[in-house]
Protein backbone atom coordinates (compact mmCIF):
# COMPACT_ATOMS: atom_id res chain seq x y z
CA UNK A 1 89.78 120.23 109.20
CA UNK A 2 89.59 121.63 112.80
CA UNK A 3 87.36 122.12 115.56
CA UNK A 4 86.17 122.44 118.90
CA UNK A 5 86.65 124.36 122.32
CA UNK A 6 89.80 125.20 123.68
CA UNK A 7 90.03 122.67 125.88
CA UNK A 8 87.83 119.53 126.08
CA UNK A 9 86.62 118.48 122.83
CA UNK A 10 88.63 119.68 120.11
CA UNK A 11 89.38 117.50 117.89
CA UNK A 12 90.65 117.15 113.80
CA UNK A 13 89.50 115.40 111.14
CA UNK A 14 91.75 113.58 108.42
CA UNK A 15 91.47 112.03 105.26
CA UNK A 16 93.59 109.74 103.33
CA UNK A 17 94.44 107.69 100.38
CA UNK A 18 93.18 103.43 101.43
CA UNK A 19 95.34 101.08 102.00
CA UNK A 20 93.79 98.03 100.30
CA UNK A 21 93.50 95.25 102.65
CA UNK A 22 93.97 97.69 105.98
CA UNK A 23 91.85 96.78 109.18
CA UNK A 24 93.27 100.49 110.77
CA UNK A 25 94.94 103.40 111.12
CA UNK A 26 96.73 104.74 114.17
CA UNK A 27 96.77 109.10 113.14
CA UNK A 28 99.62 110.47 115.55
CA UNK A 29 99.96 114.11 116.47
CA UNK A 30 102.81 115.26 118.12
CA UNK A 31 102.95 118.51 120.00
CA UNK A 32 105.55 121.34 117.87
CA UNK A 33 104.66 125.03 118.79
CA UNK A 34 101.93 125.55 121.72
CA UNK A 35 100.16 123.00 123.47
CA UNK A 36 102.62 120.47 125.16
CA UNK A 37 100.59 117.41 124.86
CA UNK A 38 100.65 114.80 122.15
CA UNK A 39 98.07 112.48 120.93
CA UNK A 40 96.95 109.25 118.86
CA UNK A 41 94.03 107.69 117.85
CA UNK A 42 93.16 104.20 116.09
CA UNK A 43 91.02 104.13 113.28
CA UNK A 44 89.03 101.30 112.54
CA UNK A 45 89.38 100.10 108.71
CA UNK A 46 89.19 99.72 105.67
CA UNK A 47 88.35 104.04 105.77
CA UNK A 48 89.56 107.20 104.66
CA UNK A 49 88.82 109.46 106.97
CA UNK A 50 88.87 109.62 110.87
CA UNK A 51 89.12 111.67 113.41
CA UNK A 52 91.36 112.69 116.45
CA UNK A 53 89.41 114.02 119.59
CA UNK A 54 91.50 114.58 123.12
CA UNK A 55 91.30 116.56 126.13
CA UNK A 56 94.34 118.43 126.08
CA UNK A 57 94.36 119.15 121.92
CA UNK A 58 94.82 122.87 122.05
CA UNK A 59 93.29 125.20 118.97
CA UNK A 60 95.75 127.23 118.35
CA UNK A 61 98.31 124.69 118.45
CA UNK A 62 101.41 123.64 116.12
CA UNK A 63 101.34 120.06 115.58
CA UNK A 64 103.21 116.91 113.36
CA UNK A 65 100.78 114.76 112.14
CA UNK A 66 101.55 111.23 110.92
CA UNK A 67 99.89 108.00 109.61
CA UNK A 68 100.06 104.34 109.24
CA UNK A 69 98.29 101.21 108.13
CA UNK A 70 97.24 98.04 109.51
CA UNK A 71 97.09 95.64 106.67
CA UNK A 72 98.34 92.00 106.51
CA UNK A 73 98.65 91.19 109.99
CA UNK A 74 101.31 94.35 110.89
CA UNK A 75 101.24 97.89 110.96
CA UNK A 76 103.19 100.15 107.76
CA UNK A 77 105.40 102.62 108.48
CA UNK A 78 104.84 106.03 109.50
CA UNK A 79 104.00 108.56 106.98
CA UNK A 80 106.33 111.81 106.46
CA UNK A 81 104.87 114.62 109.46
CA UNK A 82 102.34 117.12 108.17
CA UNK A 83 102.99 120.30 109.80
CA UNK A 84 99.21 121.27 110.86
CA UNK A 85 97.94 123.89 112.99
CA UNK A 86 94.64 122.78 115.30
């Protein structure tokens, strides 16, 4: 889901399959079509959802989204990019 202003508090909100045993996530967005700034945020675990809230997320925006997990003392790999639209 999106929302927020324009400019200061936008944010998304994702949701995921668990990882059993993970401590966190780290969600990544990367910047694609619009805004030029990229952002991450850590999620504290075990969870499903979380959310990523910057200044400088732009509605409007084209981003790659990506996860990983935090379970057994080292973080997973990257998920494949979403292709999401704040």
């Amino acid at each position: 889901t999106k929302t927020g202003s324009g400019c200061c508090n936008t944010y998304g909100d994702f949701a995921w399959d668990e990882v059993p045993g993970a401590t966190q996530y780290q969600i990544q967005l990367v910047h694609h079509i619009g805004c030029t700034s990229s952002h991450s945020a850590i999620i504290p675990g075990p969870a499903s959802a979380g959310r990523v809230q910057a200044f400088g997320l732009c509605l409007g925006s084209q981003y790659y989204m990506s996860i990983r997990a935090f379970a057994n003392g080292m973080w997973g790999p990257w998920s494949a990019d979403v292709n999401i639209f704040l």
